[in-house]
N, C-alpha and C. Protein backbone atom coordinates (compact mmCIF):
# COMPACT_ATOMS: atom_id res chain seq x y z
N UNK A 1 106.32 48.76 156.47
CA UNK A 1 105.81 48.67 155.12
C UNK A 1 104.95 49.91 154.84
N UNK A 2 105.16 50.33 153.58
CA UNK A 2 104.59 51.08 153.27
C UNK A 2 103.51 51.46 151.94
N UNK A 3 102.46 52.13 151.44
CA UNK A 3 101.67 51.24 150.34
C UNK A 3 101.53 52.79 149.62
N UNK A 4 101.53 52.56 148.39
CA UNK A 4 101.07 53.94 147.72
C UNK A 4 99.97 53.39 146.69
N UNK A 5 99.00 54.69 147.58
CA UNK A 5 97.80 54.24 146.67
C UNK A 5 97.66 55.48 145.61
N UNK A 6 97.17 55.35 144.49
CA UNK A 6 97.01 55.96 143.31
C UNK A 6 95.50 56.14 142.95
N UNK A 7 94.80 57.32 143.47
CA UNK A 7 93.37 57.62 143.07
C UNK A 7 92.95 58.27 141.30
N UNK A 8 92.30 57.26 141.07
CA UNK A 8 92.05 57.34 139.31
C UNK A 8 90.50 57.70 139.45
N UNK A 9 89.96 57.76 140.08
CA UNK A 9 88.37 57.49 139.96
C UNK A 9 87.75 56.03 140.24
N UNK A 10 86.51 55.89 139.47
CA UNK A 10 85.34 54.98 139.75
C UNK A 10 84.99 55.31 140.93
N UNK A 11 84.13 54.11 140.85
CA UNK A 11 82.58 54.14 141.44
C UNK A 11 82.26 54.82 143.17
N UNK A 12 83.62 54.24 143.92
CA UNK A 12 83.08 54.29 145.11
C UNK A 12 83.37 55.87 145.70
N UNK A 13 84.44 56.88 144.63
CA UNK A 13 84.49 58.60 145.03
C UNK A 13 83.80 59.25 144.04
N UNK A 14 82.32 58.56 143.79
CA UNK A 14 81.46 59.49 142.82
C UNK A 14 80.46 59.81 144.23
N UNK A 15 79.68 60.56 143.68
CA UNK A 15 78.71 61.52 144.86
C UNK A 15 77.41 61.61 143.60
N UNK A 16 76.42 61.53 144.31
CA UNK A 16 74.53 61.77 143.84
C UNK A 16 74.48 62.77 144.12
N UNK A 17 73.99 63.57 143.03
CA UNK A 17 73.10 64.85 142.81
C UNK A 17 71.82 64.33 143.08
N UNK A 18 71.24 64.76 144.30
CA UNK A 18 69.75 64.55 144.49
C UNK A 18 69.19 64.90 143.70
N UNK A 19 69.13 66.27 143.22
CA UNK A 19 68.19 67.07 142.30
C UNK A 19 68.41 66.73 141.22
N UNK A 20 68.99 66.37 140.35
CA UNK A 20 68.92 65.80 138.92
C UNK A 20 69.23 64.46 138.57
N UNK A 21 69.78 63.90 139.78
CA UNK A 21 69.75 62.10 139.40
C UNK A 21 71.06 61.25 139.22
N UNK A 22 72.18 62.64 139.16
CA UNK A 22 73.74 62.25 137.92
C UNK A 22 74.76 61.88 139.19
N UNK A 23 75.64 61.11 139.08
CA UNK A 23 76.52 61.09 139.71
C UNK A 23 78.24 61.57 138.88
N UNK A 24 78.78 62.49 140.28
CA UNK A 24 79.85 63.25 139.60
C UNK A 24 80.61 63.11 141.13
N UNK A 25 82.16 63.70 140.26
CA UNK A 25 83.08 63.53 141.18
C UNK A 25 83.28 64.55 142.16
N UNK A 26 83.68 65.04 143.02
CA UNK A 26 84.28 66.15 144.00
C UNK A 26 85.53 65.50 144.30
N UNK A 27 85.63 64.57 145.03
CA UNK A 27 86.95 64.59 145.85
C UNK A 27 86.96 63.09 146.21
N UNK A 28 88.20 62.42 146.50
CA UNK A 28 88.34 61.24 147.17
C UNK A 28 87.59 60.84 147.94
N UNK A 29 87.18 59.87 148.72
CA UNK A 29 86.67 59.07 149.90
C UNK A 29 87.44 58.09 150.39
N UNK A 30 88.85 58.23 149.85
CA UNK A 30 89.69 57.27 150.50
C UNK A 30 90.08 57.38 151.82
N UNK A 31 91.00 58.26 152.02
CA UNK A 31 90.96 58.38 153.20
C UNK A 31 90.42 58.29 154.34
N UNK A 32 88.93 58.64 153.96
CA UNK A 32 87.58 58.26 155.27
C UNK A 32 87.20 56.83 155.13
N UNK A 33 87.53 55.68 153.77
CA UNK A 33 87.38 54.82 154.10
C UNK A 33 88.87 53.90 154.67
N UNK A 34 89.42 54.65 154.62
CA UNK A 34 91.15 54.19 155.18
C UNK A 34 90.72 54.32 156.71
N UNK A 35 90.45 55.13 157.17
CA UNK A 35 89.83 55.44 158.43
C UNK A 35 89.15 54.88 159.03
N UNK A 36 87.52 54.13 158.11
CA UNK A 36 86.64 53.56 158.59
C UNK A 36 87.16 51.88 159.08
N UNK A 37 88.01 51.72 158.00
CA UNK A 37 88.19 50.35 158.44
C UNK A 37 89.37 49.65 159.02
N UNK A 38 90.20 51.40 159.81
CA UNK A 38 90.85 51.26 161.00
C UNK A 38 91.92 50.56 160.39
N UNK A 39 92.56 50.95 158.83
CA UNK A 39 93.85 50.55 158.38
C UNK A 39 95.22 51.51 159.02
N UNK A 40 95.56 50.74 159.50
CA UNK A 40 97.12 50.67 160.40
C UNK A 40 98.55 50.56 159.13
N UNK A 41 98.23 50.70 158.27
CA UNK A 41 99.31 50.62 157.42
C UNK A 41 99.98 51.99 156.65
N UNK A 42 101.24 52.62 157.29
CA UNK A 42 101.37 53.62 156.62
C UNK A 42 100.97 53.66 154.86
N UNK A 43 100.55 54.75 154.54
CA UNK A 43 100.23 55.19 153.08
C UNK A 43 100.84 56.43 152.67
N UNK A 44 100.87 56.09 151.29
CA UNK A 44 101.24 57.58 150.42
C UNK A 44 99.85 57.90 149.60
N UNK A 45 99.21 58.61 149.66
CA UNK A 45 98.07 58.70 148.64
C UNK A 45 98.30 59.85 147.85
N UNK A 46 98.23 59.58 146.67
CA UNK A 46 98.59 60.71 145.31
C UNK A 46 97.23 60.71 144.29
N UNK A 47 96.75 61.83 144.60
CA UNK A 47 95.20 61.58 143.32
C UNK A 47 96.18 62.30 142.54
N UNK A 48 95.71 61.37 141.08
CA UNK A 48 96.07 61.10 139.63
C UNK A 48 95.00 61.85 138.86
N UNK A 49 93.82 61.64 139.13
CA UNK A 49 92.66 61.87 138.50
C UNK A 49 91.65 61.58 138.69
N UNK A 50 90.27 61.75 138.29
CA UNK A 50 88.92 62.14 138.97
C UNK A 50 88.34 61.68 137.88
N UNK A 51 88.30 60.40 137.23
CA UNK A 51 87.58 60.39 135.98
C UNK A 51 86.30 59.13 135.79
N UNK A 52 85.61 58.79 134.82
CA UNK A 52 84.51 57.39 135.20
C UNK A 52 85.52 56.48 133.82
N UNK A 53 85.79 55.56 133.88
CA UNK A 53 86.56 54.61 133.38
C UNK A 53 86.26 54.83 131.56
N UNK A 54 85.22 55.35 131.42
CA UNK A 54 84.39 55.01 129.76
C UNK A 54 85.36 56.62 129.23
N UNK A 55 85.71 57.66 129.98
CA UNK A 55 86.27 58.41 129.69
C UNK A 55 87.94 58.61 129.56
N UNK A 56 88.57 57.59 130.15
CA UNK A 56 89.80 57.16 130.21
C UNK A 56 90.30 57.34 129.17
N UNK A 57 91.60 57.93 128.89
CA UNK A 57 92.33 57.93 127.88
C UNK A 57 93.36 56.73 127.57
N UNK A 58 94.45 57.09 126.25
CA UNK A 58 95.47 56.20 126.56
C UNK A 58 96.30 56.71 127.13
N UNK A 59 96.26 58.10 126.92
CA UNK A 59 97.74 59.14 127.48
C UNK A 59 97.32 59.13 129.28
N UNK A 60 96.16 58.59 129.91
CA UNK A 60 96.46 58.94 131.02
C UNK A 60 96.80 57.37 131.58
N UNK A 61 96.05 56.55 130.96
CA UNK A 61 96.65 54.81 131.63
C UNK A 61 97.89 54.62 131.47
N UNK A 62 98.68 55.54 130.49
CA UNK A 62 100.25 55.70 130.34
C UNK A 62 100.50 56.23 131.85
N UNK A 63 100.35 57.48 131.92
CA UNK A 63 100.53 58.66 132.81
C UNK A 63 100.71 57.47 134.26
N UNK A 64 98.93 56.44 134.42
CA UNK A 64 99.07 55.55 136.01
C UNK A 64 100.04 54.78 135.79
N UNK A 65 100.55 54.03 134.68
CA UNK A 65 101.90 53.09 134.38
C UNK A 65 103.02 53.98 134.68
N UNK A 66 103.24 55.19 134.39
CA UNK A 66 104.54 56.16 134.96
C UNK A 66 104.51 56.18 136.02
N UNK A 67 103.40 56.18 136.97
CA UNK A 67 103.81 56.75 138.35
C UNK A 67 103.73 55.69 138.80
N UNK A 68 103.73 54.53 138.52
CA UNK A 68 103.52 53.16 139.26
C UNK A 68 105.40 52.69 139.24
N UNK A 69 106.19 53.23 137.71
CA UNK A 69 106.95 52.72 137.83
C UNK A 69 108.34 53.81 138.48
N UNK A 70 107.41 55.04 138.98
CA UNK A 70 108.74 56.06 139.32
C UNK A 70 108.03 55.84 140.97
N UNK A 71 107.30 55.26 141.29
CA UNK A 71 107.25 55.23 142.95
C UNK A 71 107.72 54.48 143.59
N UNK A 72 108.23 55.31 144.94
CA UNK A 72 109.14 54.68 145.58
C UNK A 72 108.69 53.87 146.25
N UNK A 73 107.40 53.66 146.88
CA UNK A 73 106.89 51.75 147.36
C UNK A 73 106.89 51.02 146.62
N UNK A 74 107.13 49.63 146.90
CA UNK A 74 107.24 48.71 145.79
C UNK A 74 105.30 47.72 146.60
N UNK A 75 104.62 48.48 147.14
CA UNK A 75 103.47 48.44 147.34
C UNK A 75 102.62 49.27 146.94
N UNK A 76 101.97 49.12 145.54
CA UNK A 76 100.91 49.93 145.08
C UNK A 76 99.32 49.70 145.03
N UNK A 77 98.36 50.32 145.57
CA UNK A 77 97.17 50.38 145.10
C UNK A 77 96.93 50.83 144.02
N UNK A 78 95.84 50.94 143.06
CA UNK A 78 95.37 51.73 141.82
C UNK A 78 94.00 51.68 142.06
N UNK A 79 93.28 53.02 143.17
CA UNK A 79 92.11 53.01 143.41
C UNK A 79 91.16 53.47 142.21
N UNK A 80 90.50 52.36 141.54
CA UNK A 80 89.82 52.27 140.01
C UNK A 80 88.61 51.22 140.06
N UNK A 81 87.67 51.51 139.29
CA UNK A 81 86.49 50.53 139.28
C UNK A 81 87.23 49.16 138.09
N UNK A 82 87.89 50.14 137.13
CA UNK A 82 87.99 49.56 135.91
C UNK A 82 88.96 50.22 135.03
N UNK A 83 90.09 49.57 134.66
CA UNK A 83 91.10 50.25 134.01
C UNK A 83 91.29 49.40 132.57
């Protein structure tokens, strides 16, 4: 089995700016938490986008509905706080 996860953003791949207070994106944390909790399940991981949910478009919740329905696992994640 195999699982394709789809990185959109939220909460848990935002990062603290010590010095001014804001939280912003850099990069995934999936993988290190794929890691941490010693998941044994092959994955496909495809970042989609880097965004906080209040900024979401319609053209891109289209865009995660396209790639949900052109991927070839019929096991998907949609790593998101809120869609």
């Amino acid at each position: 089995m195999r699982v394709c996860i789809f990185i959109t953003g939220g909460t848990f791949d935002k990062e603290y700016n010590e010095l001014n207070g804001e939280l912003f994106f850099k990069d995934t944390h999936i993988e290190e938490l794929l890691k941490l909790g010693r998941c044994r399940i092959e994955t496909t991981i495809e970042k989609l986008m880097l965004i906080d949910s209040l900024e979401m478009t319609d053209a891109q919740r289209s865009n995660i509905v396209t790639r949900c329905r052109d991927c070839a696992e019929n096991k998907i994640v949609i790593a998101y706080s809120k869609i």
